[in-house]
C-alpha atoms as a PDB file:
ATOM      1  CA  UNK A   1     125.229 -31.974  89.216  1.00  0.00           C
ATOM      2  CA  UNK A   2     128.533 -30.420  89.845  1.00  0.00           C
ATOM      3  CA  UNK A   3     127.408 -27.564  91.492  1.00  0.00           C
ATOM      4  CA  UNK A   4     130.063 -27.185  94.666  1.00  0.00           C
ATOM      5  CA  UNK A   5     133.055 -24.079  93.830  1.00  0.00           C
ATOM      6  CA  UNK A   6     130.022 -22.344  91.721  1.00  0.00           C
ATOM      7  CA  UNK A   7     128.861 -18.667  92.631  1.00  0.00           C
ATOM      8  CA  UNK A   8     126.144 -18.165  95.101  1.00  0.00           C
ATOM      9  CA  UNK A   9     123.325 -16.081  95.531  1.00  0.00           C
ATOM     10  CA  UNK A  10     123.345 -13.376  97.812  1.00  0.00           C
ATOM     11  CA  UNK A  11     119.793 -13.430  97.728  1.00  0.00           C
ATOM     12  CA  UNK A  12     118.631 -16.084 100.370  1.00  0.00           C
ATOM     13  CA  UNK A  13     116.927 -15.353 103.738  1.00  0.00           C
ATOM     14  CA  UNK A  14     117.706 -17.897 106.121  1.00  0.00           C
ATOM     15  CA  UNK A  15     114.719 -18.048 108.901  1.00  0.00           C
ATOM     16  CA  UNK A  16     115.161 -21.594 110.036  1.00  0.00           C
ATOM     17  CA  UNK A  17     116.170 -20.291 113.345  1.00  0.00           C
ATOM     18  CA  UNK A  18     113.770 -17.379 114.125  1.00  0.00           C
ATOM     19  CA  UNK A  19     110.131 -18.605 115.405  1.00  0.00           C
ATOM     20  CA  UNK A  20     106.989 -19.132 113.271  1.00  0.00           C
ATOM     21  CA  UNK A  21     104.947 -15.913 113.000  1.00  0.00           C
ATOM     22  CA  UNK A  22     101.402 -15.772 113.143  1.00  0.00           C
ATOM     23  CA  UNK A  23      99.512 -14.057 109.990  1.00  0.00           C
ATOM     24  CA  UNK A  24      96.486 -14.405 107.537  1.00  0.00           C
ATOM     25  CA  UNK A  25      95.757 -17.170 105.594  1.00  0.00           C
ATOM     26  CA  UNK A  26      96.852 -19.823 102.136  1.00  0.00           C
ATOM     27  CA  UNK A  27      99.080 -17.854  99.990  1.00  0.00           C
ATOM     28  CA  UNK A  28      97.568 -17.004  96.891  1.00  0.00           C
ATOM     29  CA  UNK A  29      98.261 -15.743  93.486  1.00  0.00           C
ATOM     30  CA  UNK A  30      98.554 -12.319  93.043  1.00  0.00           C
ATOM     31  CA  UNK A  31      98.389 -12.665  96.806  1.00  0.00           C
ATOM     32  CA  UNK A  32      98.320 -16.555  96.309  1.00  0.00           C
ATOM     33  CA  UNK A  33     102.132 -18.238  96.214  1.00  0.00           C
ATOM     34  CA  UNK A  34     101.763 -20.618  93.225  1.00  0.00           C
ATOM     35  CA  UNK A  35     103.869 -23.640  92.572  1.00  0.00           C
ATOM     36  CA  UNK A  36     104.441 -27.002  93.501  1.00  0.00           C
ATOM     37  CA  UNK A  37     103.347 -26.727  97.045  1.00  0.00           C
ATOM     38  CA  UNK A  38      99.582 -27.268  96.488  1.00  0.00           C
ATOM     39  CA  UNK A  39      99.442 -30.585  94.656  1.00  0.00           C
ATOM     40  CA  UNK A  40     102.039 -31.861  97.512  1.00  0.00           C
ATOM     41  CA  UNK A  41      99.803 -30.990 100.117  1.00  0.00           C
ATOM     42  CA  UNK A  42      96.686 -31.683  98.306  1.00  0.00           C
ATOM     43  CA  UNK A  43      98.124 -35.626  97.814  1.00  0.00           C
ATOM     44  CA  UNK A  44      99.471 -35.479 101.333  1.00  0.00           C
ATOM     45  CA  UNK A  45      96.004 -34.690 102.742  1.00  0.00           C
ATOM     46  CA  UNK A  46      94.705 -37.066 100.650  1.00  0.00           C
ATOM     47  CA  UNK A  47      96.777 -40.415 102.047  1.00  0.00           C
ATOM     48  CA  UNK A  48      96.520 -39.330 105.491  1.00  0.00           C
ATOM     49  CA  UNK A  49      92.641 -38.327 105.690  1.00  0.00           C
ATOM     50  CA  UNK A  50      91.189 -39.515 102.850  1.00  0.00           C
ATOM     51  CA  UNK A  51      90.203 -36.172 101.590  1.00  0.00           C
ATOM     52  CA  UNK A  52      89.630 -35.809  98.108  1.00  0.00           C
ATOM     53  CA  UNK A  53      93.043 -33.314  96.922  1.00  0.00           C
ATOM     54  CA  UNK A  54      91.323 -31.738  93.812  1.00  0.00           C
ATOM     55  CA  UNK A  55      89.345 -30.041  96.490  1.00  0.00           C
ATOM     56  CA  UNK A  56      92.369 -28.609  98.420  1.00  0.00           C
ATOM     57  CA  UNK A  57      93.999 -27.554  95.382  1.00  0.00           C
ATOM     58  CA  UNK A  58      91.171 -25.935  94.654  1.00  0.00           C
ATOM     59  CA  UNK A  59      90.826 -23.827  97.966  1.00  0.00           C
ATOM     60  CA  UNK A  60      94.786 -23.516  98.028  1.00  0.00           C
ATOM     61  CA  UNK A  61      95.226 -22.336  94.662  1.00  0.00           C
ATOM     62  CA  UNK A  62      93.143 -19.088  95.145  1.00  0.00           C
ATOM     63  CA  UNK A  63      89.642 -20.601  93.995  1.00  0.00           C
ATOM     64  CA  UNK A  64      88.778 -18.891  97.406  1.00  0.00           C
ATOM     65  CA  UNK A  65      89.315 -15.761  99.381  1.00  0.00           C
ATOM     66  CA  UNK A  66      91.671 -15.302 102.801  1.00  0.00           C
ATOM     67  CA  UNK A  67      92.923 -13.104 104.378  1.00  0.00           C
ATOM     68  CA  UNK A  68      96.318 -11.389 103.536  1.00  0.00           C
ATOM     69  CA  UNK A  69      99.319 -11.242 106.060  1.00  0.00           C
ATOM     70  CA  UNK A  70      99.357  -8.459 108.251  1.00  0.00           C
ATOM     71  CA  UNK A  71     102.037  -6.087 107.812  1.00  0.00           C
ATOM     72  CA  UNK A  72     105.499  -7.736 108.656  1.00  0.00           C
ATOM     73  CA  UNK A  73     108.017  -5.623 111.289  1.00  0.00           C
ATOM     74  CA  UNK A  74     111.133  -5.531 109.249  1.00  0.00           C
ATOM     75  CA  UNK A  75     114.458  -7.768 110.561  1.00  0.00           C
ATOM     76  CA  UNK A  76     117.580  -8.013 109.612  1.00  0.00           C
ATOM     77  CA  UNK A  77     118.144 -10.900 107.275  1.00  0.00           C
ATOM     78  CA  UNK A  78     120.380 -14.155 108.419  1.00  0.00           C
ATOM     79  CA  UNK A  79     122.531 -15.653 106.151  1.00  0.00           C
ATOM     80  CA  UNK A  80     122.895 -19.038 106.229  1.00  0.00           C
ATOM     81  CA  UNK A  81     125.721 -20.929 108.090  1.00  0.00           C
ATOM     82  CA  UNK A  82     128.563 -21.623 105.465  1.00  0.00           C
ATOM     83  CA  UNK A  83     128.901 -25.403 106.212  1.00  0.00           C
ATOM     84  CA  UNK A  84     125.483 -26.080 105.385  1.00  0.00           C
ATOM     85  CA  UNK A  85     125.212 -27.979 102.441  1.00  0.00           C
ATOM     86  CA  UNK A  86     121.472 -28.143 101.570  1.00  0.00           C
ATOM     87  CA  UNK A  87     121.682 -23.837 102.168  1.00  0.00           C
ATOM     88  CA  UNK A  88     124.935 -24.051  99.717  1.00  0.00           C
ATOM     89  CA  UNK A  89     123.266 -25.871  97.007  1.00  0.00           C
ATOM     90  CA  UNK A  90     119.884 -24.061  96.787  1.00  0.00           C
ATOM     91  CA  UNK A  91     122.077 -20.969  96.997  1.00  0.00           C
ATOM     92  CA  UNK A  92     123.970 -21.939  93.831  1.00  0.00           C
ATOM     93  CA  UNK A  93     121.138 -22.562  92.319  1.00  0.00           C
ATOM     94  CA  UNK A  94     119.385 -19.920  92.535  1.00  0.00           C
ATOM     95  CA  UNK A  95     122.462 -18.016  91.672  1.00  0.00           C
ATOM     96  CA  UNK A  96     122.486 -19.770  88.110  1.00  0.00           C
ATOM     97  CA  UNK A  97     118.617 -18.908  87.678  1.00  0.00           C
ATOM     98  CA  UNK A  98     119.998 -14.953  88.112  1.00  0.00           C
ATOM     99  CA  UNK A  99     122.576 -15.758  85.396  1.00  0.00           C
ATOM    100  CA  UNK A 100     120.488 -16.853  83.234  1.00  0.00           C
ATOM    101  CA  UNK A 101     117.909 -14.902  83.392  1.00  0.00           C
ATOM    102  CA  UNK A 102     119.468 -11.996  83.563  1.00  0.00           C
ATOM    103  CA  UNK A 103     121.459 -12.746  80.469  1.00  0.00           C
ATOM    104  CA  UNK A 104     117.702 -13.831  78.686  1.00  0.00           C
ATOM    105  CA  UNK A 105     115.866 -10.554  79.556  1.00  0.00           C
ATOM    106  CA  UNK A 106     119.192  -8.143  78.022  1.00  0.00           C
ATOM    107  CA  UNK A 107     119.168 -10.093  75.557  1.00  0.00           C
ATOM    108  CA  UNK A 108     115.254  -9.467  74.736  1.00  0.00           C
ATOM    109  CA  UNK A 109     116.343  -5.860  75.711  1.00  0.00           C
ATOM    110  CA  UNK A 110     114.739  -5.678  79.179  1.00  0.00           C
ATOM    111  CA  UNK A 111     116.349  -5.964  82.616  1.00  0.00           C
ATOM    112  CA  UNK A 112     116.237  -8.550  85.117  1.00  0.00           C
ATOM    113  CA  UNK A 113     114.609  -8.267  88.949  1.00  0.00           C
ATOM    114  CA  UNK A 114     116.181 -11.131  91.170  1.00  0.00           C
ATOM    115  CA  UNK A 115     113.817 -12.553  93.360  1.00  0.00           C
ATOM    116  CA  UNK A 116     114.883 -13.885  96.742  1.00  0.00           C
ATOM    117  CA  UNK A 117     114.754 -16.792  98.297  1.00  0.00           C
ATOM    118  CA  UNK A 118     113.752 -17.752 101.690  1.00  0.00           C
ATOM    119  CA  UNK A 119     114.428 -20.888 103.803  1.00  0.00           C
ATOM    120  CA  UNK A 120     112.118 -21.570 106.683  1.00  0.00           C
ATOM    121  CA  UNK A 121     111.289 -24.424 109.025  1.00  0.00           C
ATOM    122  CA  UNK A 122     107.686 -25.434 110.230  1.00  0.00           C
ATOM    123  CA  UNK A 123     105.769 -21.330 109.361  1.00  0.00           C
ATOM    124  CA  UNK A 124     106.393 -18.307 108.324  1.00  0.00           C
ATOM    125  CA  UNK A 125     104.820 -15.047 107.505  1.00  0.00           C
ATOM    126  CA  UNK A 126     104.694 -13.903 103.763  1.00  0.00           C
ATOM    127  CA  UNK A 127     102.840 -10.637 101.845  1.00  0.00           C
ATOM    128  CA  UNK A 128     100.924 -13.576 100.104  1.00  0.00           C
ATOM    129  CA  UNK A 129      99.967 -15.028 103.969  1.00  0.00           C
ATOM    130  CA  UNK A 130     100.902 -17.679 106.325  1.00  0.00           C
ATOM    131  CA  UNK A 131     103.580 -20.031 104.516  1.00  0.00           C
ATOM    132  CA  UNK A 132     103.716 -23.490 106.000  1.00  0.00           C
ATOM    133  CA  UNK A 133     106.243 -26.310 105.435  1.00  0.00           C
ATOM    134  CA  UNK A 134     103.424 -28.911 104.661  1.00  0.00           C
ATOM    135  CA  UNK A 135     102.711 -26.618 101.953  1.00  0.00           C
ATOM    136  CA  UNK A 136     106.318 -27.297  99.761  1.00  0.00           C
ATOM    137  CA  UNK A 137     107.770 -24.537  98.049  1.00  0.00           C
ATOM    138  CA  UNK A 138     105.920 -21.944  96.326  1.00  0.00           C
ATOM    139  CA  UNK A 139     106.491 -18.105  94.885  1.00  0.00           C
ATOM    140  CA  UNK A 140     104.394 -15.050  96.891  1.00  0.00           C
ATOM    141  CA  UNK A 141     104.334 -12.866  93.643  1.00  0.00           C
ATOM    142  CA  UNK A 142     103.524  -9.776  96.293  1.00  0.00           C
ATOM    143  CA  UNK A 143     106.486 -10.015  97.665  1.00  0.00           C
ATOM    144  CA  UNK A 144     108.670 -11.816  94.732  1.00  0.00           C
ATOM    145  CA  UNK A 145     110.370 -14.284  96.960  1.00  0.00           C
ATOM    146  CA  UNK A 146     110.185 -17.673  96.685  1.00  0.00           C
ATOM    147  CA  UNK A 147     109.615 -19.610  99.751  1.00  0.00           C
ATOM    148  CA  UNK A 148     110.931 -23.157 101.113  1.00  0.00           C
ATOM    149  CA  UNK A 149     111.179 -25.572 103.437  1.00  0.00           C
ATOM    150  CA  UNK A 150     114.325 -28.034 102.821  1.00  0.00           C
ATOM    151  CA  UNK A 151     112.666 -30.366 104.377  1.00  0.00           C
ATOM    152  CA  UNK A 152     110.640 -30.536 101.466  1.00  0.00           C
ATOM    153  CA  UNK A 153     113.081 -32.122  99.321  1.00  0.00           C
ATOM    154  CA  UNK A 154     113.399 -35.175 101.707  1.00  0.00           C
ATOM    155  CA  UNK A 155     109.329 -35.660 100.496  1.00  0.00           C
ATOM    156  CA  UNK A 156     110.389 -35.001  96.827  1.00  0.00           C
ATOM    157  CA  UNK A 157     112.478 -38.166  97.327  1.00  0.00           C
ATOM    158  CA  UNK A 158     110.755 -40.522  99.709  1.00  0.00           C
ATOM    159  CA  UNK A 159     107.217 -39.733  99.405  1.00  0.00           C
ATOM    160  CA  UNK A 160     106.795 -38.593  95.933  1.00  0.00           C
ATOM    161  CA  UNK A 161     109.697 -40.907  94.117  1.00  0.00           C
ATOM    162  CA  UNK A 162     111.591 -38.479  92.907  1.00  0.00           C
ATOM    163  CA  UNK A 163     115.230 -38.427  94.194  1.00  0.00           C
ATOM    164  CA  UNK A 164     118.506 -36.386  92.632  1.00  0.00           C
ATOM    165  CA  UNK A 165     119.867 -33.229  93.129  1.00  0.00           C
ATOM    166  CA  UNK A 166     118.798 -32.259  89.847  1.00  0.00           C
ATOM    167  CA  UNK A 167     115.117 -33.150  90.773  1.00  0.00           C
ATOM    168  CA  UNK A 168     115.570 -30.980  93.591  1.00  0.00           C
ATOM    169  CA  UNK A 169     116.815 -27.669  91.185  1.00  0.00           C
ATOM    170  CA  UNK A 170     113.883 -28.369  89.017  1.00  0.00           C
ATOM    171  CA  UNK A 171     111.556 -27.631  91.831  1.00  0.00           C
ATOM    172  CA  UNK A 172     113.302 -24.118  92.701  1.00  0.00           C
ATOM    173  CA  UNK A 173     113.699 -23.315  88.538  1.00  0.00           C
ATOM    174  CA  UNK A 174     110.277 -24.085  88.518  1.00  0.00           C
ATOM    175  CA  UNK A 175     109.473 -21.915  91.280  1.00  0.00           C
ATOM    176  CA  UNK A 176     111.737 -18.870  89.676  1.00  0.00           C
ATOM    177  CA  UNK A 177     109.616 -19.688  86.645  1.00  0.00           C
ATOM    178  CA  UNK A 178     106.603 -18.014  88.457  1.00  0.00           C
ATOM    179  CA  UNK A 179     109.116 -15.020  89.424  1.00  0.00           C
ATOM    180  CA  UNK A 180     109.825 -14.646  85.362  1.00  0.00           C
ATOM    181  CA  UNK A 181     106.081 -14.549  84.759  1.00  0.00           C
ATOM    182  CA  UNK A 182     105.468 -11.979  87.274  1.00  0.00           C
ATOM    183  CA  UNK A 183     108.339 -10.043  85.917  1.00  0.00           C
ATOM    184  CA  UNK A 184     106.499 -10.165  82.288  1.00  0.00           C
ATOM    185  CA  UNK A 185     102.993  -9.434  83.788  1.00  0.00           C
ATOM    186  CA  UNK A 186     101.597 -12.801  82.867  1.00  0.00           C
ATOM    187  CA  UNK A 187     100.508 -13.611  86.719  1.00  0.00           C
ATOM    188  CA  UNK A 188      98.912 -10.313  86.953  1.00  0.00           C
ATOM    189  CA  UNK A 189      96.369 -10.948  83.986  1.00  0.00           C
ATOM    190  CA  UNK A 190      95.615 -14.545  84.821  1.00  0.00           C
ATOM    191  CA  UNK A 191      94.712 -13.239  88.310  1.00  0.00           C
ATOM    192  CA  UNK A 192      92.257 -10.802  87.149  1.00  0.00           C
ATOM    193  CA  UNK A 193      90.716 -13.525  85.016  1.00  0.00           C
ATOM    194  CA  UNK A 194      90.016 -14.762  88.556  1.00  0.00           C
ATOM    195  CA  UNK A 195      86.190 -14.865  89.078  1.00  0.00           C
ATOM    196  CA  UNK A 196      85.354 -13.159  85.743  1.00  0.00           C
ATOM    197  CA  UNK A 197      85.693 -17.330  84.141  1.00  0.00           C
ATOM    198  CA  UNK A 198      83.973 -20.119  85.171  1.00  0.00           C
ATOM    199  CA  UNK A 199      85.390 -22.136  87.163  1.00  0.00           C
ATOM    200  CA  UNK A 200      87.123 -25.043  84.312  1.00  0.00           C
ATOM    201  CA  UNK A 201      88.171 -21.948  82.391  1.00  0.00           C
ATOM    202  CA  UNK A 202      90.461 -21.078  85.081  1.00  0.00           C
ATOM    203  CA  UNK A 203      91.788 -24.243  86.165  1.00  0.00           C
ATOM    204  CA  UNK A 204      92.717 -24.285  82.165  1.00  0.00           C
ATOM    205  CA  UNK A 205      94.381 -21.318  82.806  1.00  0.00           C
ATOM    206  CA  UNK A 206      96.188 -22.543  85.518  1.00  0.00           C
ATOM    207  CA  UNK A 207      97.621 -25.927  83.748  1.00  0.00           C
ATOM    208  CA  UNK A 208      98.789 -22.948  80.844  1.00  0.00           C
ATOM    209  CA  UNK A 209     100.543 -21.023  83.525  1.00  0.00           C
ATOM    210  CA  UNK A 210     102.005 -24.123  85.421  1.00  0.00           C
ATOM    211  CA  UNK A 211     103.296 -25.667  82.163  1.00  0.00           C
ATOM    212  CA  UNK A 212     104.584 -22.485  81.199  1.00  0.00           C
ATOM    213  CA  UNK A 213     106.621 -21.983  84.171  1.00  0.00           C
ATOM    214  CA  UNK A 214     107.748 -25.904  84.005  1.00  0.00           C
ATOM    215  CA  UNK A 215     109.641 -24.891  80.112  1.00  0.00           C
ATOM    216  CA  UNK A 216     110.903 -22.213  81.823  1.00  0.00           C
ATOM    217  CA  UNK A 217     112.938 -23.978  84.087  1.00  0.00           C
ATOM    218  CA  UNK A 218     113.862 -25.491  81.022  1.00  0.00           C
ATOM    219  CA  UNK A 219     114.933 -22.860  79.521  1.00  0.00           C
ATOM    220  CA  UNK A 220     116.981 -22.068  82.716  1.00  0.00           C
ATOM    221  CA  UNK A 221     118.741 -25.539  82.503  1.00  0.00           C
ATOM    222  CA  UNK A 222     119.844 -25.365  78.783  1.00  0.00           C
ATOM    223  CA  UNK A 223     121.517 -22.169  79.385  1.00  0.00           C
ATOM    224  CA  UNK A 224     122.883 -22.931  83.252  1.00  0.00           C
ATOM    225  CA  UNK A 225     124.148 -25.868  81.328  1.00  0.00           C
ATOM    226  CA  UNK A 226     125.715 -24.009  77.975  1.00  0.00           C
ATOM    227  CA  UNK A 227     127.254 -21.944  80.534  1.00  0.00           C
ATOM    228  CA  UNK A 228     128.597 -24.075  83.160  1.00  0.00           C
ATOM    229  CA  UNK A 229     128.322 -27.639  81.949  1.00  0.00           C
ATOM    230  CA  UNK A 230     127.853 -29.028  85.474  1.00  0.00           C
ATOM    231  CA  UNK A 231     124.938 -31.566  84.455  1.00  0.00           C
ATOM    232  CA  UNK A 232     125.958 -35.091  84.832  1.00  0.00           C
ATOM    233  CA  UNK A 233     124.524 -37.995  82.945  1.00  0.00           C
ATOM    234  CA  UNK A 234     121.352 -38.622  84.647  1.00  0.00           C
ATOM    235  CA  UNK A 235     120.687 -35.537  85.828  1.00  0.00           C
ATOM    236  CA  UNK A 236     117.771 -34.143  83.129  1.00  0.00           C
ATOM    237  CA  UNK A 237     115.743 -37.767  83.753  1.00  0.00           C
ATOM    238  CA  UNK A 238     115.879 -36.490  87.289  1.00  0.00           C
ATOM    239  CA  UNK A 239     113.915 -33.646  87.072  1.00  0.00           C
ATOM    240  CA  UNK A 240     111.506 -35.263  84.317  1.00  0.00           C
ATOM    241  CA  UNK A 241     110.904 -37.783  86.627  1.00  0.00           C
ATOM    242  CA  UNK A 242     110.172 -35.242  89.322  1.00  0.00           C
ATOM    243  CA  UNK A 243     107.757 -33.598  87.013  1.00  0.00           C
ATOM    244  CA  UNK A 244     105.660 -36.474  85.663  1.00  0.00           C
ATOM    245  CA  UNK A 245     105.475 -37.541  89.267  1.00  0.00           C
ATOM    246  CA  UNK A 246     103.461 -34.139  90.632  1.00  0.00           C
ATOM    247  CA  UNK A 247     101.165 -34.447  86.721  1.00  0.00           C
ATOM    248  CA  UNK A 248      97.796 -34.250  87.956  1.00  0.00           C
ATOM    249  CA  UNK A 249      96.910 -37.395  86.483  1.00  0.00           C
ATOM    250  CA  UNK A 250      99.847 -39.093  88.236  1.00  0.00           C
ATOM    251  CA  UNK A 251      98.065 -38.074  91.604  1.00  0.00           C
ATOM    252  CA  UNK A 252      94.771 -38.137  90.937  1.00  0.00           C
ATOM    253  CA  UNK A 253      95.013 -42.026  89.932  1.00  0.00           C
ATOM    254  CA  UNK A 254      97.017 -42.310  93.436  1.00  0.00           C
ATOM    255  CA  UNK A 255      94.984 -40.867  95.853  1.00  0.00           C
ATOM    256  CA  UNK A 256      91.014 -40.896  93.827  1.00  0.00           C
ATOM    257  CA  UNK A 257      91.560 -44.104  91.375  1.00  0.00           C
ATOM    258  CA  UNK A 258      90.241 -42.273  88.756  1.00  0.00           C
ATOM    259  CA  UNK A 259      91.194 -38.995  86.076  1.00  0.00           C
ATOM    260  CA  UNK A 260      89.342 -36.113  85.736  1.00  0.00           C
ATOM    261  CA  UNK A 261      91.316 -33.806  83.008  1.00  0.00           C
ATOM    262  CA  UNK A 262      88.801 -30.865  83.735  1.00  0.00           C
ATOM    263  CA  UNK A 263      89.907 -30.326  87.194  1.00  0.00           C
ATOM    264  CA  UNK A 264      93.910 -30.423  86.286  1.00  0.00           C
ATOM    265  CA  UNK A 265      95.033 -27.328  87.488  1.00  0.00           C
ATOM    266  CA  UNK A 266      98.646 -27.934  86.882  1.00  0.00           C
ATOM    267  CA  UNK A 267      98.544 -30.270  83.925  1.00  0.00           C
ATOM    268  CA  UNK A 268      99.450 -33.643  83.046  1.00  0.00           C
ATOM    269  CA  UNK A 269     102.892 -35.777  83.693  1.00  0.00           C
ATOM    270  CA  UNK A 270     103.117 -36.207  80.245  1.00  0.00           C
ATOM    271  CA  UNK A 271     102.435 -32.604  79.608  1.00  0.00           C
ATOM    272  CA  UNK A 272     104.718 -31.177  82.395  1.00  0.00           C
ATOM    273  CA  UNK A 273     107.627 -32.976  81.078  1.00  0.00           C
ATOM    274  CA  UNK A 274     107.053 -32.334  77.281  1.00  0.00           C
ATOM    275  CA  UNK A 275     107.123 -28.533  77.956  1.00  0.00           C
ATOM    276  CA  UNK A 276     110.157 -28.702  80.461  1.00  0.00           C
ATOM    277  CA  UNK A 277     111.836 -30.768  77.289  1.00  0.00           C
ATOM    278  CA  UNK A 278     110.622 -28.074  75.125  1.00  0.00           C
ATOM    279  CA  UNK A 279     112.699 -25.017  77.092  1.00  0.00           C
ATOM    280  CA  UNK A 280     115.729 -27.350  77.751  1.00  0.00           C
ATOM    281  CA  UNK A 281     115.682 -28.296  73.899  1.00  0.00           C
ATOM    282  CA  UNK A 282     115.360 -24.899  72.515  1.00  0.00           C
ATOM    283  CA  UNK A 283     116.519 -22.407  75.373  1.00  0.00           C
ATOM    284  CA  UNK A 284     114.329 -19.871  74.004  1.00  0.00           C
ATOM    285  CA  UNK A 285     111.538 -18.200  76.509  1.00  0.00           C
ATOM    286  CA  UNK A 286     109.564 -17.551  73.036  1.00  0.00           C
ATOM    287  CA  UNK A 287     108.812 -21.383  72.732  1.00  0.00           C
ATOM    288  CA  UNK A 288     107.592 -21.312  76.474  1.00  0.00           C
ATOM    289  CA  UNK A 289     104.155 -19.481  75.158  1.00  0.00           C
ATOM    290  CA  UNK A 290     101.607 -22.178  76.721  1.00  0.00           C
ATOM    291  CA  UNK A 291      99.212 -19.243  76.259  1.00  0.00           C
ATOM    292  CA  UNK A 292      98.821 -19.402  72.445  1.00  0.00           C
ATOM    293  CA  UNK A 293      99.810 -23.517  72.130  1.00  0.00           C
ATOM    294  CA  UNK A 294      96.786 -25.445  70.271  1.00  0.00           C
ATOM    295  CA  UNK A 295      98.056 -28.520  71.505  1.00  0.00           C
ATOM    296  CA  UNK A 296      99.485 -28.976  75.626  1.00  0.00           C
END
């Protein structure tokens, strides 16, 4: 990507230097942070302890209760240094998500809430509870920030076989995905589906959402790239490699030997790149509607 002498986002938190705070429990959706953090974990966990991850996903993704952070003492936000690179480039980023975004929702005749972004090291405290860096990136939709540790991207590449810069602004669309869905109200009413379904129906729900938010960062990456044309050959098999890698079927063959489609909670790698191909293809949020699709 050629994304150095773009615009960046005023919108990023830097906490990397203040000390981990102390606070309630997972995040979860609708307070639960939802992304790409839970299946990282989840396959983490499982390679280190042997625990099976479908569980942890599961208990991480809001299947149970918690407790919710305790009201935060306001700070003033830190900036991040201007020679930091990693800072620069999520910055950037994110400042293309607000551009095209905002452009998308006037166009559709609505208007456009930025979310921010915050960068952390080891914990810190969220409205959706205690963030940790084990967790990976995710999106508190109570307080409409998304939420990461850099040192994240060094497991997107080693650990998980994904490397690229452009694998590494998939994860963050991805994550401002979530932030678009809150914006329309689509988190809200698959959180109050939340123990009204059994159990399967809402990890179906879930792989909807997910893949929804994956061909949304599509959707973000045709029109980031209409706009500036800083993609690079390369650079789109980058992040469709870094989705079929985090399918659930990817790591449930890695860590359990064996796929269970029931559990998937964040679909397929087959079905996570498809719909990321379908927003980059078309550029049109209307095509993103996972909800109504007969076919994943």
């Amino acid at each position: 990507m050629k994304w150095e002498g773009q615009r960046r986002s005023d919108n990023v938190e830097d906490r990397r230097g203040a000390p981990g705070l102390g606070g309630g429990g997972m995040p979860r959706i609708g307070g639960r942070g939802i992304g790409l953090g839970t299946i990282v974990i989840a396959l983490l966990a499982g390679w280190i302890f042997g625990i099976n991850p479908l569980a942890l996903i599961g208990v991480m993704g809001g299947g149970g209760g918690g407790m919710s952070a305790p009201p935060q003492m306001q700070q003033p936000a830190q900036v991040a240094p201007a020679n930091d690179k990693m800072a620069a480039f999520v910055s950037t980023v994110l400042a293309s998500t607000e551009d095209a975004w905002t452009t998308q929702f006037r166009a559709a005749g609505g208007s456009y809430r930025a979310p921010g972004l915050v960068l952390f090291r080891g914990s810190t405290r969220t409205a959706c509870g205690m963030g940790q860096a084990a967790m990976g990136p995710f999106y508190c939709p109570a307080d409409q920030k998304v939420y990461i540790d850099l040192g994240f991207f060094d497991t997107l590449s080693r650990r998980l076989g994904a490397p690229g810069d452009f694998a590494q602004a998939y994860v963050i669309a991805h994550e401002v995905g979530h932030h678009v869905q809150k914006q329309l109200g689509i988190t809200d009413k698959v959180d109050g589906m939340r123990g009204r379904v059994p159990e399967a129906q809402m990890n179906a729900l879930s792989v909807r959402l997910e893949l929804q938010a994956d061909c949304l960062a599509g959707v973000w990456a045709h029109h980031s790239q209409k706009s500036k044309a800083w993609l690079e050959p390369g650079d789109i098999e980058e992040g469709l490699n870094a989705a079929s890698r985090i399918g659930d079927d990817t790591l449930q063959r890695q860590t359990q030997g064996v796929v269970v489609p029931e559990s998937f909670t964040h679909g397929s790698s087959e079905q996570r790149t498809r719909w990321f191909k379908e927003g980059f293809a078309s550029g049109s949020m209307a095509r993103c509607n996972t909800f109504e699709a007969r076919q994943l």
